[in-house]
Protein backbone atom coordinates (compact mmCIF):
# COMPACT_ATOMS: atom_id res chain seq x y z
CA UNK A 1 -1.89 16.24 -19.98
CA UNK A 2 -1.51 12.35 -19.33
CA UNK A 3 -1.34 11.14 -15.65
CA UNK A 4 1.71 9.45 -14.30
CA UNK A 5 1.96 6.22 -12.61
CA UNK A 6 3.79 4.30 -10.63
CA UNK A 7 3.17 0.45 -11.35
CA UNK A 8 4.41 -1.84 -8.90
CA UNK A 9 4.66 -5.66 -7.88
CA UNK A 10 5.81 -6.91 -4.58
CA UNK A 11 7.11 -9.74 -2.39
CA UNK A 12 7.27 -8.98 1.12
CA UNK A 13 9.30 -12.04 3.18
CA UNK A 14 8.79 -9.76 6.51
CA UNK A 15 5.36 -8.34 6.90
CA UNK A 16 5.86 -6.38 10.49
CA UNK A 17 9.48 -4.78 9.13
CA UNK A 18 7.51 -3.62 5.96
CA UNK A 19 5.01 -1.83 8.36
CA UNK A 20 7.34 1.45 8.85
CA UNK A 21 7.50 1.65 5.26
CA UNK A 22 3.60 1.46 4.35
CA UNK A 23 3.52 3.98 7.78
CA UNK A 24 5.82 6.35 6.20
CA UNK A 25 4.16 6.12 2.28
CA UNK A 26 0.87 8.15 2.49
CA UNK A 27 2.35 11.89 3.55
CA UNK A 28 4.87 11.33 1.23
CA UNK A 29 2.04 10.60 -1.97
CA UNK A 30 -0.18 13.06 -0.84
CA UNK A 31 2.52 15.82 -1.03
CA UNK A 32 3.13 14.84 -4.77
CA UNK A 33 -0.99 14.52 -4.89
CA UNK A 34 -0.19 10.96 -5.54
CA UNK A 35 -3.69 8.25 -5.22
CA UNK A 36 -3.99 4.61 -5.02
CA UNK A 37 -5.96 2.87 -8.35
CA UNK A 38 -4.69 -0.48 -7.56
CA UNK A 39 -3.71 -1.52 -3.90
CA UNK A 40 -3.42 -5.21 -3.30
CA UNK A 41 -6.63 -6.85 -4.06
CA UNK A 42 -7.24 -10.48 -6.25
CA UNK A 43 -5.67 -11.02 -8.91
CA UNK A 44 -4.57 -13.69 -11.38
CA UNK A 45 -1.08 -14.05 -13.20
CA UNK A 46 -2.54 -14.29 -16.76
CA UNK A 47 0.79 -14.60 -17.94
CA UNK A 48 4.30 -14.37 -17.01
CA UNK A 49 5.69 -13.77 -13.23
CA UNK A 50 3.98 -12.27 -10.92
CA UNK A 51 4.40 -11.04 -7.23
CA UNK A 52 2.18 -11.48 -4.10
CA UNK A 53 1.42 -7.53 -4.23
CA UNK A 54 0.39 -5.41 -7.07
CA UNK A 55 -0.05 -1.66 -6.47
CA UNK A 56 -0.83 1.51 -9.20
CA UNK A 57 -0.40 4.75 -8.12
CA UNK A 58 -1.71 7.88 -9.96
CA UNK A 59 0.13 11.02 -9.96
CA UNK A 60 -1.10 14.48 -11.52
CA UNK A 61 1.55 13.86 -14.38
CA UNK A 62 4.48 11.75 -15.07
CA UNK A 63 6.98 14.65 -14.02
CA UNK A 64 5.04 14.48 -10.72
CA UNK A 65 5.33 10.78 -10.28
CA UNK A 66 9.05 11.05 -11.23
CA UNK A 67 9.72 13.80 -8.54
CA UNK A 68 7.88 11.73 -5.73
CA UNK A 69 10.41 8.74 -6.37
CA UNK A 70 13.67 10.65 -6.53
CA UNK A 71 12.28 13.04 -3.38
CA UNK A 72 14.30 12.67 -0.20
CA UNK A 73 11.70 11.41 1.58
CA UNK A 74 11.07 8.46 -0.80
CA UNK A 75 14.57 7.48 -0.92
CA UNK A 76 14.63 7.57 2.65
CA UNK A 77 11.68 5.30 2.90
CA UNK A 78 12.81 3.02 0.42
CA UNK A 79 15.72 2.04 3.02
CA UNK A 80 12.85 1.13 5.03
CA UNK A 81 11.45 -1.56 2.45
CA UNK A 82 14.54 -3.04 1.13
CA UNK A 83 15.54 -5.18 3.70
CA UNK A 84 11.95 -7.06 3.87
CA UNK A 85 10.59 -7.12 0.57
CA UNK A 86 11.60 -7.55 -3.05
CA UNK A 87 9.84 -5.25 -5.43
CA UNK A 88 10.01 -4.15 -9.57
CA UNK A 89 8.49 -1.05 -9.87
CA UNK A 90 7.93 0.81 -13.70
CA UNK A 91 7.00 4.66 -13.75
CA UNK A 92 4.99 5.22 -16.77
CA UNK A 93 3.57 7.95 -18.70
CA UNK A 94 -0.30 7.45 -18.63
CA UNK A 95 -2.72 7.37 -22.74
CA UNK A 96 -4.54 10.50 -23.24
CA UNK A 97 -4.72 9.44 -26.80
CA UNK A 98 -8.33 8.31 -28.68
CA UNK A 99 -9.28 5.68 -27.63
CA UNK A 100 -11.28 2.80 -29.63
C-alpha cells in the first residue's frame, strides 16, 4: 500500500509565535505514526516560487495522513500557526508503482 504525505512550504514572519505550534506538532504525528523525510534543510528554488521552509511528512498511508489533518488536535494547532506564518500544504498519495 503507498505511503501518504504531507508536502509542505512555509513562510514564518514570527518565529517565537510559531514555537507553540512546532511544540504542539510531534504528539500529534506520532499518534497518526506520522515521520519527518524532509524538515527544513538547503535547498534551491529550481523553478517556480518557493518558501523559506520546506517540510515532507510520511504517514503509514494516505487515509492516515488525511485523518491526522482533519483530527481535532491538528485543527486546533493550526490556529496556533495561522497568525505567524503563511503556508501551502498538498497531501498526496505516495508511487508504489515500477519504477525505471
Amino acid at each position: 500500500m503507498p505511503k501518504g504525505y504531507w508536502i509542505a512550504r512555509v513562510d514564518v514572519h514570527d518565529e517565537e509565535g510559531y514555537k507553540p505550534y512546532m511544540a504542539h506538532n510531534p504528539a500529534i504525528f506520532k499518534k497518526f505514526g506520522g515521520r519527518f523525510v524532509v524538515r527544513g534543510g538547503r535547498f534551491e528554488g529550481a523553478e517556480g516560487q518557493s518558501r523559506s521552509r520546506n517540510v515532507v511528512i510520511e504517514f503509514p498511508d494516505y487515509e492516515t495522513a488525511l485523518a491526522c489533518y482533519r483530527s481535532a488536535e491538528y485543527q486546533e494547532n493550526i490556529k496556533r500557526r495561522q497568525p505567524h506564518s503563511v503556508a501551502d500544504l498538498v497531501i498526496i498519495e505516495g508511487y508504489d508503482g515500477p519504477q525505471p
